[in-house]
Protein backbone atom coordinates (compact mmCIF):
# COMPACT_ATOMS: atom_id res chain seq x y z
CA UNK A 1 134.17 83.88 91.69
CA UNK A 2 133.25 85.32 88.07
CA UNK A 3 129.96 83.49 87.20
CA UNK A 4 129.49 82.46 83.39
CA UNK A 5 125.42 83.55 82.17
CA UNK A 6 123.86 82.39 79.36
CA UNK A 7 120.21 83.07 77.79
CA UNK A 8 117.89 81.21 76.43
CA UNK A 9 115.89 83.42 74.08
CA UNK A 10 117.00 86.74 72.82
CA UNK A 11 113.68 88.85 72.03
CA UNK A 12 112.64 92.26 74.03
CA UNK A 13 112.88 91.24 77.70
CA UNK A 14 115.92 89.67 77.49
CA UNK A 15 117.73 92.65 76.03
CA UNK A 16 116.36 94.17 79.10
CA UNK A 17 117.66 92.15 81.43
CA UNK A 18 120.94 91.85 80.06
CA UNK A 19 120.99 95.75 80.19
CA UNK A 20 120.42 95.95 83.44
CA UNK A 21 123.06 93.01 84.43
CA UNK A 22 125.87 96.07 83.19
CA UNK A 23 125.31 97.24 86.62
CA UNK A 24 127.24 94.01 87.28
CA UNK A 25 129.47 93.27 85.13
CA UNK A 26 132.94 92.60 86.54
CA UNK A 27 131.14 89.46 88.34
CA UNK A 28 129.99 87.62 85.78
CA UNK A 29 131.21 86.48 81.94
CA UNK A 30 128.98 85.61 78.59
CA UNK A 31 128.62 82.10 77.96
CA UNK A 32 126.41 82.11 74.90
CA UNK A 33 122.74 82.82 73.76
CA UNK A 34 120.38 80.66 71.99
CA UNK A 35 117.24 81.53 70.52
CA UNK A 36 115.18 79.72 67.20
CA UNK A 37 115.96 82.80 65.33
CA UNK A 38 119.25 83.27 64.44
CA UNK A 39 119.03 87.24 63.28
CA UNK A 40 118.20 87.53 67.16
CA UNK A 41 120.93 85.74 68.21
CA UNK A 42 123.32 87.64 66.39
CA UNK A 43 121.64 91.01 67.20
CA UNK A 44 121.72 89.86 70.80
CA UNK A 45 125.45 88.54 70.56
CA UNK A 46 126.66 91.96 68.78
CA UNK A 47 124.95 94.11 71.53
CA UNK A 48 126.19 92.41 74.55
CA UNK A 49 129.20 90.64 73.41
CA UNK A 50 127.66 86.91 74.25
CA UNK A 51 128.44 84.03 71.32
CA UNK A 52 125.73 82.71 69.73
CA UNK A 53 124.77 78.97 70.73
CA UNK A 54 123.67 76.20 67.89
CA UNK A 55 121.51 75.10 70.75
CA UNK A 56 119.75 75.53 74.23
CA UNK A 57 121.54 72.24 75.87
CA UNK A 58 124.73 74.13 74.62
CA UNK A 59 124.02 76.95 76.69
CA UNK A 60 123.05 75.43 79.79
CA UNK A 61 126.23 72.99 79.57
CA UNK A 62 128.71 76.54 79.26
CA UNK A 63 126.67 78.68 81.80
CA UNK A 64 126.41 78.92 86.03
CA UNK A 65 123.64 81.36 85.42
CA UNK A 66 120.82 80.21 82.48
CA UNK A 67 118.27 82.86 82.21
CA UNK A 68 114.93 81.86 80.32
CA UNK A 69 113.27 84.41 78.48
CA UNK A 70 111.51 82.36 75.73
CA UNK A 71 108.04 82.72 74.82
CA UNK A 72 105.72 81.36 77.78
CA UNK A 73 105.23 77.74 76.35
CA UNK A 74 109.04 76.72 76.45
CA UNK A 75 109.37 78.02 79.83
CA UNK A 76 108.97 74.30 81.83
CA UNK A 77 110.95 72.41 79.23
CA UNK A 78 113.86 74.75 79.22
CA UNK A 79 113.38 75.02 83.47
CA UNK A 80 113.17 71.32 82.97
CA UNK A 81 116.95 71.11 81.56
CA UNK A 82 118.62 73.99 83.95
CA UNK A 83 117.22 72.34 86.91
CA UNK A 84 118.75 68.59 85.71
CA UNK A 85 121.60 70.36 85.27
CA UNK A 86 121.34 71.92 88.46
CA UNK A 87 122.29 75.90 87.13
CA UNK A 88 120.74 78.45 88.99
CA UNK A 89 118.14 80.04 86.50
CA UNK A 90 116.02 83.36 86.20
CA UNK A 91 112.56 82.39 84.85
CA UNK A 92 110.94 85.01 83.42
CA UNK A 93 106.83 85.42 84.42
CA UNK A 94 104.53 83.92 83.74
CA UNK A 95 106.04 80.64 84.38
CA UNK A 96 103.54 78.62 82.50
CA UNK A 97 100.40 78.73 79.43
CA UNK A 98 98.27 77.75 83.09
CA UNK A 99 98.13 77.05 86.75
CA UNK A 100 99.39 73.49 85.77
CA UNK A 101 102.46 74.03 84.02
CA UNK A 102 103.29 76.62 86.35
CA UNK A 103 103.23 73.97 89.27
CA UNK A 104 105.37 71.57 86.85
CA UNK A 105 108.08 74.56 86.96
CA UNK A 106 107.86 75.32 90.57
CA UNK A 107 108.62 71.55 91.38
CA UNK A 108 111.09 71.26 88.89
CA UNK A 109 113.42 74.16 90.76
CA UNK A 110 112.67 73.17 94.14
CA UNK A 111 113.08 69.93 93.49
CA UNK A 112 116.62 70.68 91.81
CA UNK A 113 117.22 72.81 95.05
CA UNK A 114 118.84 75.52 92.62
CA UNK A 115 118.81 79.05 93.48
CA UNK A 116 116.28 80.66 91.50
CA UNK A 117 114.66 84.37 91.04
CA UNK A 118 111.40 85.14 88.66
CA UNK A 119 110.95 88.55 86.97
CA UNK A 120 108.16 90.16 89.05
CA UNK A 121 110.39 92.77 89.00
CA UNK A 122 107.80 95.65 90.44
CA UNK A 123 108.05 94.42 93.53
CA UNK A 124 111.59 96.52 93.81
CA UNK A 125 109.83 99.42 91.94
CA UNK A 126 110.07 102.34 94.06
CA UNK A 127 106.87 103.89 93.24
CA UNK A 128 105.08 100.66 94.54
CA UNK A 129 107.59 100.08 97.61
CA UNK A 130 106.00 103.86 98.66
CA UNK A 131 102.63 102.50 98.25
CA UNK A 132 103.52 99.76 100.61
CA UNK A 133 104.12 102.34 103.30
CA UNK A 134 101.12 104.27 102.56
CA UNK A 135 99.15 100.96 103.43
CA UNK A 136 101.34 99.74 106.96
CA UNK A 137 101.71 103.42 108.29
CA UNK A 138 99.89 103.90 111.60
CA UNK A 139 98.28 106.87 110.36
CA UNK A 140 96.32 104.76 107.56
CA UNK A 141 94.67 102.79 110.12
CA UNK A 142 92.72 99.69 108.06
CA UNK A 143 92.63 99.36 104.45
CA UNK A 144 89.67 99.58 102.60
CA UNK A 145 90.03 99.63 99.09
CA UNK A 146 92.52 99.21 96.14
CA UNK A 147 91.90 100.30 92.38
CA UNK A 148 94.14 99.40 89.78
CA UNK A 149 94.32 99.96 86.05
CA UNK A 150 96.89 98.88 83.50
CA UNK A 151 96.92 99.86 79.81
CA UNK A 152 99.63 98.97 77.38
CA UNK A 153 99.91 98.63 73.66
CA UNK A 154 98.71 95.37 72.48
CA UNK A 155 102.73 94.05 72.25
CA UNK A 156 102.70 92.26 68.96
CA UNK A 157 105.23 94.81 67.09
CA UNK A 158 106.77 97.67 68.01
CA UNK A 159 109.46 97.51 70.61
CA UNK A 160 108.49 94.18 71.22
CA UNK A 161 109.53 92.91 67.73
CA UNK A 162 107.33 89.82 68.31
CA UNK A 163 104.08 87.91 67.15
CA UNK A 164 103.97 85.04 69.72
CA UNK A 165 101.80 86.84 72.58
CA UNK A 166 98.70 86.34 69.37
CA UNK A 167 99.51 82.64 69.49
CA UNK A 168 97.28 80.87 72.35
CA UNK A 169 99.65 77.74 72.03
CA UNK A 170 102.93 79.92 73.05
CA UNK A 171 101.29 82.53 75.62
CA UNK A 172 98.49 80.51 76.91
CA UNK A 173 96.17 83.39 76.85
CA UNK A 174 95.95 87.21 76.79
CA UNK A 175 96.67 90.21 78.93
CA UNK A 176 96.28 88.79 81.90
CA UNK A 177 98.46 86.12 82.37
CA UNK A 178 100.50 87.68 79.88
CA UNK A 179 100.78 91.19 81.05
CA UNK A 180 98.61 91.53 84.40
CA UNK A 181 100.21 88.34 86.32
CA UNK A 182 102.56 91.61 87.58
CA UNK A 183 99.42 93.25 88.75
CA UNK A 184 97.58 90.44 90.42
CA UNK A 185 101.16 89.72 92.35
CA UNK A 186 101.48 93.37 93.39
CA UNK A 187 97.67 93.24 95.05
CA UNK A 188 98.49 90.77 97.47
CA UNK A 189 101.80 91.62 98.33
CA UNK A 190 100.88 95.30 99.24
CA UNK A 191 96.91 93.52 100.66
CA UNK A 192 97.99 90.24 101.71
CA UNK A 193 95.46 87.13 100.50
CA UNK A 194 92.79 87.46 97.98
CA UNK A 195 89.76 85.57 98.84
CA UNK A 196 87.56 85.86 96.57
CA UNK A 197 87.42 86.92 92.81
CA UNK A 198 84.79 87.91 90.33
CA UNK A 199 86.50 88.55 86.65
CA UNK A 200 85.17 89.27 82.79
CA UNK A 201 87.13 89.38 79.90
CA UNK A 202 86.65 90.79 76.17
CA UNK A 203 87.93 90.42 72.67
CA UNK A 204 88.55 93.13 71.41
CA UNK A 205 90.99 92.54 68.32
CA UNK A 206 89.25 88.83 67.68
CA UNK A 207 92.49 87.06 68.48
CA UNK A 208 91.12 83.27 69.63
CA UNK A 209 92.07 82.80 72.91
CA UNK A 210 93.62 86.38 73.83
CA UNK A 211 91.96 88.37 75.43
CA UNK A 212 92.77 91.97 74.72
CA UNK A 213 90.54 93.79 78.15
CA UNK A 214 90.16 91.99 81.93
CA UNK A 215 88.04 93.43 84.34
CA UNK A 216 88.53 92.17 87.77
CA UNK A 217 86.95 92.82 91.36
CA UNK A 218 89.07 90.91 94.67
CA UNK A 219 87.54 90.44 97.96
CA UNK A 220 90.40 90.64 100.58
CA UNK A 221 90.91 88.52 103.93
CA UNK A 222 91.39 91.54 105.26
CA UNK A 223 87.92 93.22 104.38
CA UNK A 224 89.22 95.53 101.81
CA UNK A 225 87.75 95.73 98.35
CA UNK A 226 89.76 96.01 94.98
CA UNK A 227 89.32 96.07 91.44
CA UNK A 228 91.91 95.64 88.39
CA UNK A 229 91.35 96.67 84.86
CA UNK A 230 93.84 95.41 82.31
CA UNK A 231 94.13 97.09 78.70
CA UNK A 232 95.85 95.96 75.39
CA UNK A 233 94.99 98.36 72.60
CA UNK A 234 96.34 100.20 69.73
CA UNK A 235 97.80 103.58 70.95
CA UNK A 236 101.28 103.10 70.33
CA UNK A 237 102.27 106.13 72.04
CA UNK A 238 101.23 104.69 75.50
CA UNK A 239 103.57 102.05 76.04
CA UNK A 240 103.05 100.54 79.35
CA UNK A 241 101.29 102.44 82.40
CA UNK A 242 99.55 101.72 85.50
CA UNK A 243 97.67 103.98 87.93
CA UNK A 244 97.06 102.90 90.82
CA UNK A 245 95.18 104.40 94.12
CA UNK A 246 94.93 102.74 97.57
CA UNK A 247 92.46 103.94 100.47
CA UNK A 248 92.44 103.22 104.17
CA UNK A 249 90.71 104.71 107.01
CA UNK A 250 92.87 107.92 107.39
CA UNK A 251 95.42 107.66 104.33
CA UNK A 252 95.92 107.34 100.82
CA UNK A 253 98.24 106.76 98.59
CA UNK A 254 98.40 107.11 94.48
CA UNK A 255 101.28 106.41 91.72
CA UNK A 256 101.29 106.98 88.31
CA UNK A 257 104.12 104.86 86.73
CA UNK A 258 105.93 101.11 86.92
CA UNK A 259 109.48 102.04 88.11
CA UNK A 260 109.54 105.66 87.63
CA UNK A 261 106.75 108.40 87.44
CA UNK A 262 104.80 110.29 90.62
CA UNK A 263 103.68 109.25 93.75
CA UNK A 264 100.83 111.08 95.68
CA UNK A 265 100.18 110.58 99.68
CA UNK A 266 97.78 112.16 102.24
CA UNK A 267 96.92 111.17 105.87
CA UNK A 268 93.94 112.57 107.87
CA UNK A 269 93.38 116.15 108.24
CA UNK A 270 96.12 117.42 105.50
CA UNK A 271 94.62 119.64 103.74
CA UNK A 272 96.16 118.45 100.29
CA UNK A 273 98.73 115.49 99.23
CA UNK A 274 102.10 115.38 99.46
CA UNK A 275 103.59 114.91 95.51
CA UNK A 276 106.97 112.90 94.97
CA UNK A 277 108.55 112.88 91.95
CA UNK A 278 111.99 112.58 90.35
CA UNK A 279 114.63 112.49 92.81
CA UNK A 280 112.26 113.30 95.96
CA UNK A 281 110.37 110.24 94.59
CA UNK A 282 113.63 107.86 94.51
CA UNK A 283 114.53 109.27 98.09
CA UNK A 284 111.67 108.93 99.60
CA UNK A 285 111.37 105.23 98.51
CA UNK A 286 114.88 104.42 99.54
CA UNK A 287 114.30 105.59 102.95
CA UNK A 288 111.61 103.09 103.08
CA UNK A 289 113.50 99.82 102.09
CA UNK A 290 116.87 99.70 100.61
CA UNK A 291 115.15 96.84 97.74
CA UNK A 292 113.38 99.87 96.75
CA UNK A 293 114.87 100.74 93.34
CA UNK A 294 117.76 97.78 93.15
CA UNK A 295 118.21 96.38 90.11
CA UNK A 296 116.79 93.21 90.17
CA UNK A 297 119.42 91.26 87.84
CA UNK A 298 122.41 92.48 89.64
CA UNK A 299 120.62 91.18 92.89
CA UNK A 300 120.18 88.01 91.72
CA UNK A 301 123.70 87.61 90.16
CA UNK A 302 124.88 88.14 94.23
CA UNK A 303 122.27 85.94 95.62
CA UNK A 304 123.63 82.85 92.95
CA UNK A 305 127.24 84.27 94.64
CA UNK A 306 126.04 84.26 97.81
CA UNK A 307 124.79 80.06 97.51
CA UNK A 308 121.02 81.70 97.90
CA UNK A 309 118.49 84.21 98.98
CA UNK A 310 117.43 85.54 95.53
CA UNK A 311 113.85 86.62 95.26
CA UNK A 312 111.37 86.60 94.34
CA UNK A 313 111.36 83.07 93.73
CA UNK A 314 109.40 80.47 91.39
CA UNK A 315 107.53 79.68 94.86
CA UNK A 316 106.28 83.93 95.13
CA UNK A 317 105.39 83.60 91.55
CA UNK A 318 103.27 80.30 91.89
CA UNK A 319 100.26 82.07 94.19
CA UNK A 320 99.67 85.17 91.27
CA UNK A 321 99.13 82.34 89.07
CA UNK A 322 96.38 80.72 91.38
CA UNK A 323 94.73 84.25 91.18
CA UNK A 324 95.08 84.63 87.76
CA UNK A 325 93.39 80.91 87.20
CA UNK A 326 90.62 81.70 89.44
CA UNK A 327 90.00 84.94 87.53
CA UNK A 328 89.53 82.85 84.43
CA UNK A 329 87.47 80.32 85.69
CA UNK A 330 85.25 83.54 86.61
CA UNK A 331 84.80 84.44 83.53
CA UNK A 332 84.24 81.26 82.25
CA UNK A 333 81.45 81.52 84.69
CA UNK A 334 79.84 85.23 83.37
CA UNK A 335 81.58 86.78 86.50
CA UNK A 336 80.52 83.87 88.93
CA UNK A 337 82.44 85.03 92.05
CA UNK A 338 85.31 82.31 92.40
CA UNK A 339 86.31 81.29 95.72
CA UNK A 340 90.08 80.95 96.48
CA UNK A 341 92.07 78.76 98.84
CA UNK A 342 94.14 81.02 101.63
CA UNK A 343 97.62 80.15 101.31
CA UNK A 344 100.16 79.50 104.49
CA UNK A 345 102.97 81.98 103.93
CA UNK A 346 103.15 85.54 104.26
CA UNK A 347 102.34 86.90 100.53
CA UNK A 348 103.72 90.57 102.03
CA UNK A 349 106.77 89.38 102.78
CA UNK A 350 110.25 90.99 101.82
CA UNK A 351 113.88 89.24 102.02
């Protein structure tokens, strides 16, 4: 079966996806693209070889596969339509401007019954897969503590070749829904349940509503301790990074990256850490799990094959946005820790 894929929006990300679904591409054919701006539609169509839509209900009617990678505000509308029309969809994150819409989406799809996948893509990053083995090898014993940092260039030009992420009514707010919903995902599915949060945010380039800096401390159920700090500013030069270090009773792990990059690990008496990068990196991750490092669009296009199984799903990506919501209502608060409900599923959990 050769699927048809169409997209709905045609800006950064969903050149990126549409790269990475060449490692594909005997399974699946263009159907269209739509987006409000017809340069990008062209410049989308002439890349990949897709035609350019007049509209999104044209798209959905031509596709099997209807990714949405629109600016955050269209995201439940547009899930809205592929799930009536019962497509299986890629949603990109966050799903929703708040906690709210993001619930609308989530019963929109599972309502539908469609197979679904969401673009928290780091979860298949091998850097953070090695991490994950760091934190359940024996020789770790409990976890204790988790600090994470994330800078990136405040993505309203450049590569981006966008303005929307300064507009509170299509983003919903700043860095850290925006950016950091990865981040906050990635701490409890290497930790497992947050239970408490304390957050503060700051303003840096005065856009209303955005923050440009989030500063973040988690209480785990587990007893370990974590912080995040979350970074838009104006060295273009420094794209997107994160750095993040993990410490348990007898081991610790470090990485330096997002998909590529270096990976440091040390258990009990070693004397100094073992490094990983480049190919010793990549190997070392694969012999941990065999998702560490697949592409995460050619995955889905054999889950939507396959009737199902695709993942993660707009049900993983709902609980980062509780986090994220609690983290604002911190803030709100002047750093008022912010309780947060347990939830009943396994938020470490791999397919």
């Amino acid at each position: 079966m050769t699927l048809t894929v169409g997209f709905l929006g045609a800006g950064n990300i969903a050149h990126y996806h549409a790269r990475l679904l060449r490692h594909c591409r005997d399974e699946f054919t263009w159907a269209s693209v739509y987006d409000p701006d017809p340069q990008r539609a062209e410049a989308f169509a002439a890349e990949h070889g897709a035609s350019v839509a007049a509209g999104a209900e044209q798209v959905v009617e031509a596709s099997d596969v209807v990714y949405v990678v629109t600016w955050t505000s269209e995201h439940l509308p547009l899930v809205r339509m592929v799930a009536e029309a019962g497509r299986a969809l890629f949603c990109e994150k966050p799903l929703g401007r708040d906690l709210a819409e993001a619930a609308d989406v989530v019963a929109a799809v599972t309502g539908a019954g469609i197979v679904n996948q969401v673009g928290l893509v780091l979860r298949r990053s091998p850097l953070f897969w090695l991490a994950r083995s760091v934190l359940a090898d024996p020789r770790s014993g409990a976890p204790m503590s988790v600090v994470f940092r994330d800078d990136q260039h405040l993505p309203v030009r450049g590569l981006y070749r966008s303005t929307w992420r300064a507009d509170r009514d299509k983003a919903g707010s700043g860095v850290l829904l925006e950016h950091s919903i990865h981040d906050v995902d990635l701490l409890e599915w290497l930790l497992g349940p947050i239970r408490t949060v304390s957050c503060s945010t700051s303003y840096f380039h005065g856009i209303e509503g955005i923050e440009d800096v989030a500063v973040a401390r988690f209480g785990f159920d587990n007893g370990a301790e974590g912080s995040l700090v979350t970074i838009w500013h104006d060295l273009d030069g420094r794209i997107s990074n994160r750095h993040v270090e993990v410490f348990c009773e007898g081991g610790y792990g470090s990485l330096e990256g997002e998909w590529s990059g270096s990976f440091r690990r040390q258990f009990g008496a070693d004397p100094r850490p073992e490094v990983l990068e480049g190919e010793a990196m990549l190997g070392a991750a694969a012999s941990v799990s065999p998702l560490a490092g697949e592409w995460p669009d050619p995955a889905f296009v054999a889950a939507v094959r396959q009737g199902g199984g695709a993942w993660p799903s707009v049900t993983d990506a709902l609980r980062p946005h509780v986090i994220v919501d609690a983290c604002y209502r911190s803030a709100a608060r002047a750093g008022q820790p912010v309780a947060v409900d347990l939830p009943d599923a396994d938020l470490t959990r791999a397919p």
